[in-house]
PDB file of N, CA and C in Angstrom:
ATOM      1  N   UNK A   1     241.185 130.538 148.863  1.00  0.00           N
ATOM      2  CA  UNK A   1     239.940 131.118 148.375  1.00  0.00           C
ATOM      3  C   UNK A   1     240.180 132.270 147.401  1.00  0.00           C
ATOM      4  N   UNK A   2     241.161 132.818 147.607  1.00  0.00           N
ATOM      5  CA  UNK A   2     241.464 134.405 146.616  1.00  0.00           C
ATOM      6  C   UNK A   2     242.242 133.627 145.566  1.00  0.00           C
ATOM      7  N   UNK A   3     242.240 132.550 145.187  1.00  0.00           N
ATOM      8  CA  UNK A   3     243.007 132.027 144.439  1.00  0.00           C
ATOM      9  C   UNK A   3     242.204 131.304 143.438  1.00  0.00           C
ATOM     10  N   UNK A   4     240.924 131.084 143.779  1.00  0.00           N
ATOM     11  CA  UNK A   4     239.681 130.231 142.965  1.00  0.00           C
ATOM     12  C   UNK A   4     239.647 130.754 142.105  1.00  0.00           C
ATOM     13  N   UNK A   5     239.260 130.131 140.806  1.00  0.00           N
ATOM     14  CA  UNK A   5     238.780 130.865 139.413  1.00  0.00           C
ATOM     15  C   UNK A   5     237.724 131.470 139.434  1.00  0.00           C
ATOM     16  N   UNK A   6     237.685 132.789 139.020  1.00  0.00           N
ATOM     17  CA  UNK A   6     236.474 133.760 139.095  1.00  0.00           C
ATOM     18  C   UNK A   6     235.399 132.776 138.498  1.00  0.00           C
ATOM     19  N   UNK A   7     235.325 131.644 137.180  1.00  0.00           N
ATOM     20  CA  UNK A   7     234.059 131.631 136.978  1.00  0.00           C
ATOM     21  C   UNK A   7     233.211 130.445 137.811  1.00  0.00           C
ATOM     22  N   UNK A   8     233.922 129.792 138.834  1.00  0.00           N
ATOM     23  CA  UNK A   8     232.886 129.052 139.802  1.00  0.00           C
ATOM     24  C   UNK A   8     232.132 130.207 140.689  1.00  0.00           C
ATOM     25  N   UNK A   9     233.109 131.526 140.885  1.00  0.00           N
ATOM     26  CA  UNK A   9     232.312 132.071 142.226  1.00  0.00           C
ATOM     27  C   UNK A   9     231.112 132.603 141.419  1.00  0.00           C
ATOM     28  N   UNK A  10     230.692 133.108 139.830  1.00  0.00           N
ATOM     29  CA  UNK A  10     229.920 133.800 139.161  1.00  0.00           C
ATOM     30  C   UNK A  10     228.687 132.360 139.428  1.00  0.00           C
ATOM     31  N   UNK A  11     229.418 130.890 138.610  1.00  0.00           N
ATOM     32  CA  UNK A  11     228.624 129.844 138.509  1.00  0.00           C
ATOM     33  C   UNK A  11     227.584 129.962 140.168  1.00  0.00           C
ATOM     34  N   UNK A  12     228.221 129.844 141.291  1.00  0.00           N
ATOM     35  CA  UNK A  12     227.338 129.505 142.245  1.00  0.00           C
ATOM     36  C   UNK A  12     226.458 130.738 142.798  1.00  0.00           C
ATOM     37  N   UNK A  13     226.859 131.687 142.412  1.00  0.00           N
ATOM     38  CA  UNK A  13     226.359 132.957 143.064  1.00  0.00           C
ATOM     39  C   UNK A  13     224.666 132.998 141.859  1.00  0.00           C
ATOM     40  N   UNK A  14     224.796 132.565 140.715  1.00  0.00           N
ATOM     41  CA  UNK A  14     223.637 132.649 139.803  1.00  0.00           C
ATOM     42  C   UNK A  14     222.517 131.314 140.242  1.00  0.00           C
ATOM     43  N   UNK A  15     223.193 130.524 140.947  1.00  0.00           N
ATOM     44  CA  UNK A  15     222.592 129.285 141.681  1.00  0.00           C
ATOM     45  C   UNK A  15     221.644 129.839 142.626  1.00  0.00           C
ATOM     46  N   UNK A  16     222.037 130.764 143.367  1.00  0.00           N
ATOM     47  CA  UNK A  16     221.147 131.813 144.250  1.00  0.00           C
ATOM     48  C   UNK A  16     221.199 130.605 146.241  1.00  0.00           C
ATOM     49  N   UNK A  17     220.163 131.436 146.756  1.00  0.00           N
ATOM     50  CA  UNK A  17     220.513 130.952 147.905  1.00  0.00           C
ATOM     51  C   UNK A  17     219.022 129.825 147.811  1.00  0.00           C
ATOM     52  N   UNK A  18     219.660 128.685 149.197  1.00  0.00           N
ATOM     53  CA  UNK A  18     218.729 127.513 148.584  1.00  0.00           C
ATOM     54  C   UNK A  18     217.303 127.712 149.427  1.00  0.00           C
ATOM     55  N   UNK A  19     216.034 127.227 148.695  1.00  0.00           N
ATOM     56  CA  UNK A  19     215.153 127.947 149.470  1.00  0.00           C
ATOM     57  C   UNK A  19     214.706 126.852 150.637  1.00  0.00           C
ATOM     58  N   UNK A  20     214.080 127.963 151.398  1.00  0.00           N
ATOM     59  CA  UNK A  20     213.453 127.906 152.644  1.00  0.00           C
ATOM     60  C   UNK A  20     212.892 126.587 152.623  1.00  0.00           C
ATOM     61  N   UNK A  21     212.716 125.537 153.740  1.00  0.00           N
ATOM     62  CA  UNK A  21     212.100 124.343 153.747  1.00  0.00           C
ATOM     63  C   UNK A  21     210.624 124.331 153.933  1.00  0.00           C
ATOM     64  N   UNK A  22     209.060 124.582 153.503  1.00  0.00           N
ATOM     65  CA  UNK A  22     208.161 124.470 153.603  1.00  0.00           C
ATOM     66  C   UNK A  22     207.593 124.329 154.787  1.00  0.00           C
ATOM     67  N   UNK A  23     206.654 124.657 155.702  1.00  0.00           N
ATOM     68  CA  UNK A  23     206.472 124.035 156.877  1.00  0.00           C
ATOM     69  C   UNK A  23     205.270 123.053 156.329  1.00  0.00           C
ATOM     70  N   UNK A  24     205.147 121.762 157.511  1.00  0.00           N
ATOM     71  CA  UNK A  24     203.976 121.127 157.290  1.00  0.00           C
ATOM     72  C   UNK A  24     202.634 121.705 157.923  1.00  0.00           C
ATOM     73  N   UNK A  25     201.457 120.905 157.774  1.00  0.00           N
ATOM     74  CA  UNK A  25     200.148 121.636 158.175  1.00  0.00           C
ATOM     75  C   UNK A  25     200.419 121.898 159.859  1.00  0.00           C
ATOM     76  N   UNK A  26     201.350 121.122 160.757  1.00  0.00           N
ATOM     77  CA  UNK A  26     201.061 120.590 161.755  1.00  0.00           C
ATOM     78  C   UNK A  26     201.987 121.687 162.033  1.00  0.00           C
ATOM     79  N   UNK A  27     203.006 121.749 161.516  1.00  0.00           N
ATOM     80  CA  UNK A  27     204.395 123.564 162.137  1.00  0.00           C
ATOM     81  C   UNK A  27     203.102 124.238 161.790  1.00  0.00           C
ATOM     82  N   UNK A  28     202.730 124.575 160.771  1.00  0.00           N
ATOM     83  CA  UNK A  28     202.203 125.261 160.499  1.00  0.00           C
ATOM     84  C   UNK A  28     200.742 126.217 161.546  1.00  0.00           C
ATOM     85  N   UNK A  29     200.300 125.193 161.721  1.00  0.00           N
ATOM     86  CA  UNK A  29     199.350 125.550 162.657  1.00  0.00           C
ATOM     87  C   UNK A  29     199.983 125.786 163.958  1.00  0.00           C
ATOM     88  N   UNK A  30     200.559 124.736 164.372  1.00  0.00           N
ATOM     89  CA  UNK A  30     201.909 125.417 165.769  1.00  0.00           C
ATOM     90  C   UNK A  30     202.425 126.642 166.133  1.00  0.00           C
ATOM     91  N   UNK A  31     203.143 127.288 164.530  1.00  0.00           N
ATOM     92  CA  UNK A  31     203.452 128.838 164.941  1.00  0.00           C
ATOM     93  C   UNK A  31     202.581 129.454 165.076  1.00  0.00           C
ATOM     94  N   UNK A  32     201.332 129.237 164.285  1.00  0.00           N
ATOM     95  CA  UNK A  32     200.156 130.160 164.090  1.00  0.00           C
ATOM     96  C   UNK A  32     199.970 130.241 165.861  1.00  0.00           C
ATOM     97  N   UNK A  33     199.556 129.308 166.303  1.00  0.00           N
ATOM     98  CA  UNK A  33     198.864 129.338 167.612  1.00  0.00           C
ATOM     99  C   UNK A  33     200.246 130.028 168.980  1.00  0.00           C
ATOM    100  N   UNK A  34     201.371 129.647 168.466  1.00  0.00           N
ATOM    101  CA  UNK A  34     202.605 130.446 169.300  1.00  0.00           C
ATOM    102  C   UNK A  34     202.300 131.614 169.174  1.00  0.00           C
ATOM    103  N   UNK A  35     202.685 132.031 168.091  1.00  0.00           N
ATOM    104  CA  UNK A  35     202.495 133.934 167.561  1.00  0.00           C
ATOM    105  C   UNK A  35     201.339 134.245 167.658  1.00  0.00           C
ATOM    106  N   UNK A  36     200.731 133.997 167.943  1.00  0.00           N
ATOM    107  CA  UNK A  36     199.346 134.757 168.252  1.00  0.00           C
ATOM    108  C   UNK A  36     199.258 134.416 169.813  1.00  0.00           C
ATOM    109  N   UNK A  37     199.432 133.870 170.315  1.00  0.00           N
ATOM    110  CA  UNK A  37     199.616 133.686 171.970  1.00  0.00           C
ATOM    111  C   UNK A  37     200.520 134.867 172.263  1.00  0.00           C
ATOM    112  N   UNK A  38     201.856 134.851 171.856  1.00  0.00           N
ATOM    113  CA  UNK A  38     202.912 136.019 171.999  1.00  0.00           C
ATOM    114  C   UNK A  38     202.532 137.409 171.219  1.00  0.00           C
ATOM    115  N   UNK A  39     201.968 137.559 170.515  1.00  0.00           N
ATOM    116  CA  UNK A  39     201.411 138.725 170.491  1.00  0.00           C
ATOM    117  C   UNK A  39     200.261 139.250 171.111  1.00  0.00           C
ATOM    118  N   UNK A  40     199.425 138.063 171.693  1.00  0.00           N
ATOM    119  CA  UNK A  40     198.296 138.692 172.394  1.00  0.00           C
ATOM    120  C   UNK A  40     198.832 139.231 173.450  1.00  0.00           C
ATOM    121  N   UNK A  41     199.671 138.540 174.027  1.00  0.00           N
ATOM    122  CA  UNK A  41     200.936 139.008 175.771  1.00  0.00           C
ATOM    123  C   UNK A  41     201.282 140.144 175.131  1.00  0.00           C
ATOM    124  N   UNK A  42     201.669 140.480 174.155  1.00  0.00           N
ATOM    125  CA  UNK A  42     202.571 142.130 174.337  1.00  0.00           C
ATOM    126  C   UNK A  42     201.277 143.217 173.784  1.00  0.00           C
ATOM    127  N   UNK A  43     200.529 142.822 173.260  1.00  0.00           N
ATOM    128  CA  UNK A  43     199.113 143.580 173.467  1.00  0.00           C
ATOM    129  C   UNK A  43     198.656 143.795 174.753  1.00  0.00           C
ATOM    130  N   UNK A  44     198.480 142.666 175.675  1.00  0.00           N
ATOM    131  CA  UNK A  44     197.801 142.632 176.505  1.00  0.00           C
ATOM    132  C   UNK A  44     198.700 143.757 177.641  1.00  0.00           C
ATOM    133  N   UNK A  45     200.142 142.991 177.720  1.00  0.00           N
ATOM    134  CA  UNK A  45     201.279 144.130 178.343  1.00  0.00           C
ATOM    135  C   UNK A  45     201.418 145.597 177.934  1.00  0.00           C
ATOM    136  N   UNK A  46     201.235 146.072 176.439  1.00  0.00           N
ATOM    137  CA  UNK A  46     201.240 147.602 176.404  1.00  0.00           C
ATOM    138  C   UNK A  46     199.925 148.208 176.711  1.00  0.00           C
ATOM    139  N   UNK A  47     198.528 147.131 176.914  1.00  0.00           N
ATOM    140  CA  UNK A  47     197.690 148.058 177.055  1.00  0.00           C
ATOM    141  C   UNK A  47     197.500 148.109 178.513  1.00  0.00           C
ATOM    142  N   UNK A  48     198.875 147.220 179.701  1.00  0.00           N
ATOM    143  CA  UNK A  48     198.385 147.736 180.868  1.00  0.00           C
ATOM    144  C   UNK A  48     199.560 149.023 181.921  1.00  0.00           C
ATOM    145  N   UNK A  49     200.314 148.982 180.537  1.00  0.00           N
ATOM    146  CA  UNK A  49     201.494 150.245 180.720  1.00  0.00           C
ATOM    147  C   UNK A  49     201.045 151.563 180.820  1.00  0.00           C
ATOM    148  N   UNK A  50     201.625 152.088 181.654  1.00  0.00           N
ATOM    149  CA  UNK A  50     201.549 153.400 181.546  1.00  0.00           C
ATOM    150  C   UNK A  50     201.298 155.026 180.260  1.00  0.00           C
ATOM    151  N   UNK A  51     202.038 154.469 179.538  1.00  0.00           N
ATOM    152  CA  UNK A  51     201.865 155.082 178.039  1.00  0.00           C
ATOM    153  C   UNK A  51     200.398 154.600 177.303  1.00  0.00           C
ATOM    154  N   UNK A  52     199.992 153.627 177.568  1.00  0.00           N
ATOM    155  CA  UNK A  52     198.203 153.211 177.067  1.00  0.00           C
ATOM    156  C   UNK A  52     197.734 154.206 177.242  1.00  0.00           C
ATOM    157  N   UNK A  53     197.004 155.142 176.510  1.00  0.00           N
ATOM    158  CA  UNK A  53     195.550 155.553 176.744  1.00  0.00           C
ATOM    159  C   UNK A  53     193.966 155.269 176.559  1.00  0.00           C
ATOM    160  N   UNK A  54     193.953 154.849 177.740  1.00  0.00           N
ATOM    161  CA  UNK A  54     192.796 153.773 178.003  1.00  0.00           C
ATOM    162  C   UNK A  54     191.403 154.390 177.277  1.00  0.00           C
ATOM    163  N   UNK A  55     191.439 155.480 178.115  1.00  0.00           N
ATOM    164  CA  UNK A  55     190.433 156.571 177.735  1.00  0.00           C
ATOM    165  C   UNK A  55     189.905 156.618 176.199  1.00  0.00           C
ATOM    166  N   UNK A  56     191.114 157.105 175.692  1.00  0.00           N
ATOM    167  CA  UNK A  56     190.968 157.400 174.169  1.00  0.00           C
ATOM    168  C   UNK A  56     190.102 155.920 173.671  1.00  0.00           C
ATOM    169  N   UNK A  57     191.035 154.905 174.408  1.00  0.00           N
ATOM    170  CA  UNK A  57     190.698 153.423 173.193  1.00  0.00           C
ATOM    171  C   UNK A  57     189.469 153.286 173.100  1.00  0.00           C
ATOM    172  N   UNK A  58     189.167 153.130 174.649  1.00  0.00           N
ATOM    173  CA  UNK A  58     187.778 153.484 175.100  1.00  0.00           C
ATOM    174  C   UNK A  58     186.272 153.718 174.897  1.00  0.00           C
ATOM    175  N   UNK A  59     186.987 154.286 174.124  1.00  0.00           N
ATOM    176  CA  UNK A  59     186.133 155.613 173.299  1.00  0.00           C
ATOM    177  C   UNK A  59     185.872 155.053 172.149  1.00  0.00           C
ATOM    178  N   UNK A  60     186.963 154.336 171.741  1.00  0.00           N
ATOM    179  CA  UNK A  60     186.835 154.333 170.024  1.00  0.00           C
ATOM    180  C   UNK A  60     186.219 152.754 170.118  1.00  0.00           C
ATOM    181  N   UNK A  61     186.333 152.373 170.940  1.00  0.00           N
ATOM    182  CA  UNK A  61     186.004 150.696 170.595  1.00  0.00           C
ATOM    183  C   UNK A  61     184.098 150.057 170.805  1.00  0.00           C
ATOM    184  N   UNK A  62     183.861 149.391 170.565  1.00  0.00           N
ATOM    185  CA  UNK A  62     182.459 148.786 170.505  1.00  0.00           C
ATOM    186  C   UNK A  62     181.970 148.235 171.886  1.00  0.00           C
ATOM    187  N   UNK A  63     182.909 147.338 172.030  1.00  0.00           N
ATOM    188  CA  UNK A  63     182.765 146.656 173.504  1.00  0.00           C
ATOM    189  C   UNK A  63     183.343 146.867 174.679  1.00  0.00           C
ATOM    190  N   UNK A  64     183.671 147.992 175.377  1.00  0.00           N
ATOM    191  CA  UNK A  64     184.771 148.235 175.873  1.00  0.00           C
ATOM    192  C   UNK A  64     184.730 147.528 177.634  1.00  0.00           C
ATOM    193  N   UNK A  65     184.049 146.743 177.707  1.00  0.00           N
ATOM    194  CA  UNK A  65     183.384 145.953 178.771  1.00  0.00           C
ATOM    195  C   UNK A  65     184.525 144.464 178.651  1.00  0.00           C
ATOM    196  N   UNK A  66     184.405 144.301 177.212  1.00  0.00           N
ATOM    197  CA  UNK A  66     184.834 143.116 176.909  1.00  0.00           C
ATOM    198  C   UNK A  66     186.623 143.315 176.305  1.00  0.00           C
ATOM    199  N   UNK A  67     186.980 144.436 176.303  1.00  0.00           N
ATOM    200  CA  UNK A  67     188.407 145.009 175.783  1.00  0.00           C
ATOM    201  C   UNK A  67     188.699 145.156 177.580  1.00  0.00           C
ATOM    202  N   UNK A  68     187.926 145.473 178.643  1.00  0.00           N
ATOM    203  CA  UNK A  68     188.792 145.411 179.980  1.00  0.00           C
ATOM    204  C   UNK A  68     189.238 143.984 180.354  1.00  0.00           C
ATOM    205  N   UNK A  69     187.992 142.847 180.070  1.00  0.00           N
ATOM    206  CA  UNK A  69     188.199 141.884 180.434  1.00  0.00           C
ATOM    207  C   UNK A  69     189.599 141.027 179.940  1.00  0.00           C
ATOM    208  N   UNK A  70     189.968 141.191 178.774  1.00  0.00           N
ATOM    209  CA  UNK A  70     190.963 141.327 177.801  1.00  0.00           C
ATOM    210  C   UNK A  70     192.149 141.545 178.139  1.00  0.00           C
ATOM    211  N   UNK A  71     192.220 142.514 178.777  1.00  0.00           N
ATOM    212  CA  UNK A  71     193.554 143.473 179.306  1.00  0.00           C
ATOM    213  C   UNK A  71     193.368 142.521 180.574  1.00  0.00           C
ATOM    214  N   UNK A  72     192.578 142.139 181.609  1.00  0.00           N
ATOM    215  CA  UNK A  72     192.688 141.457 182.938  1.00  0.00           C
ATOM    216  C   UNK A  72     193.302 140.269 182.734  1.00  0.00           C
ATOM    217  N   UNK A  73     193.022 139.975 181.351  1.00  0.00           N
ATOM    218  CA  UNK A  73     193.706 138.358 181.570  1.00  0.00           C
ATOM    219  C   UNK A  73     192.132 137.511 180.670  1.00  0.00           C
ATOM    220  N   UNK A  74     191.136 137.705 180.126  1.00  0.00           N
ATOM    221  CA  UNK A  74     190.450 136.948 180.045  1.00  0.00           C
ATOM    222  C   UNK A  74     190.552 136.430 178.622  1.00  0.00           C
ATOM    223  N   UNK A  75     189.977 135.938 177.638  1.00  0.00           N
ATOM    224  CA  UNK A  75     190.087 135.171 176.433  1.00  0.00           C
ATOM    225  C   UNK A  75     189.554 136.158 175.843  1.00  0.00           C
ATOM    226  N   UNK A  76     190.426 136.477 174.487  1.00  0.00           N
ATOM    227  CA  UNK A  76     190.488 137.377 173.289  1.00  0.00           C
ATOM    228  C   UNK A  76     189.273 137.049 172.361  1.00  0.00           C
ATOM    229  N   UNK A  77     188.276 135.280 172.684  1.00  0.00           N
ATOM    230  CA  UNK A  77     187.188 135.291 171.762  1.00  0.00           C
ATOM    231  C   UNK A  77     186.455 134.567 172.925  1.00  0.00           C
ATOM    232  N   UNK A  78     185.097 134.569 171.734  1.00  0.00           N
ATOM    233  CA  UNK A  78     183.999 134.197 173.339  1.00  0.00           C
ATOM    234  C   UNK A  78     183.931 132.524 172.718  1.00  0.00           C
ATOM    235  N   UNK A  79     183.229 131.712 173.400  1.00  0.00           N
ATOM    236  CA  UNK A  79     182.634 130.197 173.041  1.00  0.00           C
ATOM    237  C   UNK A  79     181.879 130.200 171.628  1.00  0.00           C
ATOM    238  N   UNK A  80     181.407 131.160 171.601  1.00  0.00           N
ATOM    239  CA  UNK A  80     180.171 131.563 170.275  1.00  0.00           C
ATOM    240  C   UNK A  80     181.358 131.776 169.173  1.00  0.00           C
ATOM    241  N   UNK A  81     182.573 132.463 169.065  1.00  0.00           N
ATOM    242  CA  UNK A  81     182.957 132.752 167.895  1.00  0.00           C
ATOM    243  C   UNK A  81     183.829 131.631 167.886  1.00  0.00           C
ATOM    244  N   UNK A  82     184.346 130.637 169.066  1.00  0.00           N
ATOM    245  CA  UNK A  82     185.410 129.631 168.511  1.00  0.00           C
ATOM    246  C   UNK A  82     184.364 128.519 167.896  1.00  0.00           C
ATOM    247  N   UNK A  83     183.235 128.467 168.279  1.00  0.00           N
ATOM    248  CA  UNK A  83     182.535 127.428 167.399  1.00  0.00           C
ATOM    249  C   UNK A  83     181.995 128.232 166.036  1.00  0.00           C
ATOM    250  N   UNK A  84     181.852 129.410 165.827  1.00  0.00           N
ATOM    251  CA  UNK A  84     181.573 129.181 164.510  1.00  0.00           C
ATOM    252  C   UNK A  84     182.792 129.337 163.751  1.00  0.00           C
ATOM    253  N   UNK A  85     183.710 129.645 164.120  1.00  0.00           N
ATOM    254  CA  UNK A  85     185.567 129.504 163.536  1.00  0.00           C
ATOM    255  C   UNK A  85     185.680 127.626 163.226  1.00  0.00           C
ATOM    256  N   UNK A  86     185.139 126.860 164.353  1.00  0.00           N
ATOM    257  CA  UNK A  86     185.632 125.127 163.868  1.00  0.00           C
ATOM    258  C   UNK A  86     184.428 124.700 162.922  1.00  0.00           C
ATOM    259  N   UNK A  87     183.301 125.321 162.874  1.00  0.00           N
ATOM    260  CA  UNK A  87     182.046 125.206 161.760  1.00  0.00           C
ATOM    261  C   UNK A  87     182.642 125.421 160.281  1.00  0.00           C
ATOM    262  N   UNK A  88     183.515 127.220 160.749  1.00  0.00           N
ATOM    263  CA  UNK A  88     183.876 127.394 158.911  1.00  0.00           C
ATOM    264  C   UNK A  88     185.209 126.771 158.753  1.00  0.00           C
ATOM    265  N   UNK A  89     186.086 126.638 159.732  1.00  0.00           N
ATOM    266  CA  UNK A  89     187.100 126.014 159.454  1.00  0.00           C
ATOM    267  C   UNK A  89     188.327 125.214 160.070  1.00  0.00           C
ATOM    268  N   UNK A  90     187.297 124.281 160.505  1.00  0.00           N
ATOM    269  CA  UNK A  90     187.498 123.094 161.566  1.00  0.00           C
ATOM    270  C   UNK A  90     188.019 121.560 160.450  1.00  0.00           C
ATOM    271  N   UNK A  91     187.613 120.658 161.010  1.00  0.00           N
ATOM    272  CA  UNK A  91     187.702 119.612 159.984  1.00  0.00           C
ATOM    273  C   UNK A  91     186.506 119.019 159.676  1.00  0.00           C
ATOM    274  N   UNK A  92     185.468 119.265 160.340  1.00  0.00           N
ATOM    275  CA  UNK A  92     183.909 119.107 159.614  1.00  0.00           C
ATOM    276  C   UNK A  92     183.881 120.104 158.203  1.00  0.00           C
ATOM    277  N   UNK A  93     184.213 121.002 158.434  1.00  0.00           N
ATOM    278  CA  UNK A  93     184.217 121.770 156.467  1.00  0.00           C
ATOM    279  C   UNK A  93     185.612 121.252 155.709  1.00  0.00           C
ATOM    280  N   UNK A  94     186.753 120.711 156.239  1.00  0.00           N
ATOM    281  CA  UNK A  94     187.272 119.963 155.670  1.00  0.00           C
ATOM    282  C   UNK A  94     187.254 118.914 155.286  1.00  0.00           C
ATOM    283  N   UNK A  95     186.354 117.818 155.711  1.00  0.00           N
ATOM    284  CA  UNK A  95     185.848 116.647 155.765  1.00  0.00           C
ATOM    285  C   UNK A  95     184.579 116.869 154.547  1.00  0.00           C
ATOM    286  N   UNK A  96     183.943 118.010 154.163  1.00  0.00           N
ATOM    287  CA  UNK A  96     182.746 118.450 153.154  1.00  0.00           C
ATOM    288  C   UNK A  96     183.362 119.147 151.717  1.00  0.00           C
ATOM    289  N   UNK A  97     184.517 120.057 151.793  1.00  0.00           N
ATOM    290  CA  UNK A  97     185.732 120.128 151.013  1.00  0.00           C
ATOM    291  C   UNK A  97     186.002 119.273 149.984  1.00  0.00           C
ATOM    292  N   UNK A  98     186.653 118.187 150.838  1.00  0.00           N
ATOM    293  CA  UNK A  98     187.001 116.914 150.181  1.00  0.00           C
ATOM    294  C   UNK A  98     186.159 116.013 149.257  1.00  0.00           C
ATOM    295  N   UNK A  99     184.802 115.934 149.979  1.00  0.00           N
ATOM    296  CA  UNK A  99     183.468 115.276 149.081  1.00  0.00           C
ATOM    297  C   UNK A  99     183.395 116.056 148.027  1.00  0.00           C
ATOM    298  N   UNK A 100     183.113 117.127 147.878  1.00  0.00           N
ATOM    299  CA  UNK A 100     182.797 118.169 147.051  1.00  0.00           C
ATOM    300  C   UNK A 100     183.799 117.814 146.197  1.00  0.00           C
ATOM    301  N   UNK A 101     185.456 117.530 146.415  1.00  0.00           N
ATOM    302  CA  UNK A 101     186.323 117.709 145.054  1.00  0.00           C
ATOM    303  C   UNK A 101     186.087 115.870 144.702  1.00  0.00           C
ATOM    304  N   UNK A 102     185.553 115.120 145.328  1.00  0.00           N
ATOM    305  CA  UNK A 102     185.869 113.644 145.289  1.00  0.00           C
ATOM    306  C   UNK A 102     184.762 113.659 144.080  1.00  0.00           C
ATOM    307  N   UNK A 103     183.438 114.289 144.426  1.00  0.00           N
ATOM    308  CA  UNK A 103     182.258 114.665 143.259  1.00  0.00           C
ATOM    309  C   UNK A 103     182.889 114.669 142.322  1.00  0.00           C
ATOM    310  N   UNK A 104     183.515 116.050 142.155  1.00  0.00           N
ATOM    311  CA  UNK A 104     184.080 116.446 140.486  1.00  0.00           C
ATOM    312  C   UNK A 104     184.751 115.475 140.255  1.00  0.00           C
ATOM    313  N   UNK A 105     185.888 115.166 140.837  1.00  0.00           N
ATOM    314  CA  UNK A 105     186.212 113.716 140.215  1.00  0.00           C
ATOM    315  C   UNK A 105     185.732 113.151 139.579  1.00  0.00           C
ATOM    316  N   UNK A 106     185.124 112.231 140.041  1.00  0.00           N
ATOM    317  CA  UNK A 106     183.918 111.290 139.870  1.00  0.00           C
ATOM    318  C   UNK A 106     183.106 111.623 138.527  1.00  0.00           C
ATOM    319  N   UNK A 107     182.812 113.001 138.178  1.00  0.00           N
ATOM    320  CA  UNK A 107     181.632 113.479 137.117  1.00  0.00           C
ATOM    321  C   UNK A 107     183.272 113.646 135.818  1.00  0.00           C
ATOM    322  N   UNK A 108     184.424 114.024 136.198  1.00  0.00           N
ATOM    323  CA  UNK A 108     185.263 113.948 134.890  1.00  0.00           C
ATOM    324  C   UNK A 108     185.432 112.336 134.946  1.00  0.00           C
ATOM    325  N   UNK A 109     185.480 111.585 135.659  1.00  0.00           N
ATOM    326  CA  UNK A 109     185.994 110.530 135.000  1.00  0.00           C
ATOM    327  C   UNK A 109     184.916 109.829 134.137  1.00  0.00           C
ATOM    328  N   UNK A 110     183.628 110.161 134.658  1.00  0.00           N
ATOM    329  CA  UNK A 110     182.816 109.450 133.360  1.00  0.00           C
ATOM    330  C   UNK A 110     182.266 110.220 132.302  1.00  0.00           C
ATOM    331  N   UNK A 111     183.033 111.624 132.095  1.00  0.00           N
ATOM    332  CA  UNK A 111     182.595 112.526 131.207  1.00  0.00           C
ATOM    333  C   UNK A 111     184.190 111.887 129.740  1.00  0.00           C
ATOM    334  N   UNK A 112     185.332 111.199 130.750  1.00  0.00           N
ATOM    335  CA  UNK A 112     186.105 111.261 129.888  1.00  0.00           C
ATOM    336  C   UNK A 112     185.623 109.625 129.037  1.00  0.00           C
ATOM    337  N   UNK A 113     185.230 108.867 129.738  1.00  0.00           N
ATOM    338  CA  UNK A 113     184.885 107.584 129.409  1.00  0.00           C
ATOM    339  C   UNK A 113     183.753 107.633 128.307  1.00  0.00           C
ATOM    340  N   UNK A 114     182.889 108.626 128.812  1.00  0.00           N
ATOM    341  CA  UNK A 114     181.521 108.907 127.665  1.00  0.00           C
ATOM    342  C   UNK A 114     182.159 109.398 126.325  1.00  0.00           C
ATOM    343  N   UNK A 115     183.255 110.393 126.253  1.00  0.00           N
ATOM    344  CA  UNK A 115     183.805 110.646 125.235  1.00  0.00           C
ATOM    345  C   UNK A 115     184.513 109.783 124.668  1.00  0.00           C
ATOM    346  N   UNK A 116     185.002 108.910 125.381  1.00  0.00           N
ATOM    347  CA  UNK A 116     186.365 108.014 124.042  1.00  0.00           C
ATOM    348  C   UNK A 116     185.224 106.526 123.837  1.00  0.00           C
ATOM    349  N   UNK A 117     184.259 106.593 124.413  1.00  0.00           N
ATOM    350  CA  UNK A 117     183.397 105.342 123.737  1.00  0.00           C
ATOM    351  C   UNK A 117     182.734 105.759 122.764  1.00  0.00           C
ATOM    352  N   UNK A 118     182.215 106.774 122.477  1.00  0.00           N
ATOM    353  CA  UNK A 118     181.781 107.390 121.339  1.00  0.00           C
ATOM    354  C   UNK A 118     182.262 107.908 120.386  1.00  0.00           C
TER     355      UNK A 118
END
């Protein structure tokens, strides 16, 4: 290796490092739902530690009825906000998405046809 010609090690080093592999929709959504599971646990764990000050949060927060339930163990959203979360972005607005770009389609291809017949 100390013996290689300096200009391959310059050649591959300008090559750079190779990139990262993309995740698909399906990793994609996977980690999402891991890491946010594992961060809700170490939320949920520092706010039932000793160093928490409950009091203070308490204080500062809106619902604090629904921030105990939280810390006990209960679900971070209610029924009401996971349905309007799959309303804005479920696969029923993906399924309306799609029409919407299938439209435009549809209006260039006979905008291009109207032009080259004329």
């Amino acid at each position: 290796n100390c013996c290689s010609p300096p200009g391959r090690r310059v050649q591959s080093s300008k090559l750079g490092p190779t990139p990262p592999r993309l995740l698909t929709e399906e990793e994609f959504q996977l980690q999402g739902e891991v890491e946010t599971r594992k961060a809700l646990a170490e939320l949920r764990s520092f706010c039932q530690s000793p160093e928490f000050s409950a009091w203070t949060t308490v204080s500062r927060i809106q619902s604090p009825k629904r921030f105990a339930d939280f810390v006990g163990g209960a679900s971070h959203v209610t029924p009401s906000e996971v349905s309007a979360h799959e309303r804005e972005f479920g696969l029923e607005s993906l399924c309306i998405d799609e029409q919407l770009f299938e439209e435009d389609d549809d209006e260039e291809e006979e905008d291009i046809s109207d032009s080259s017949g004329g």
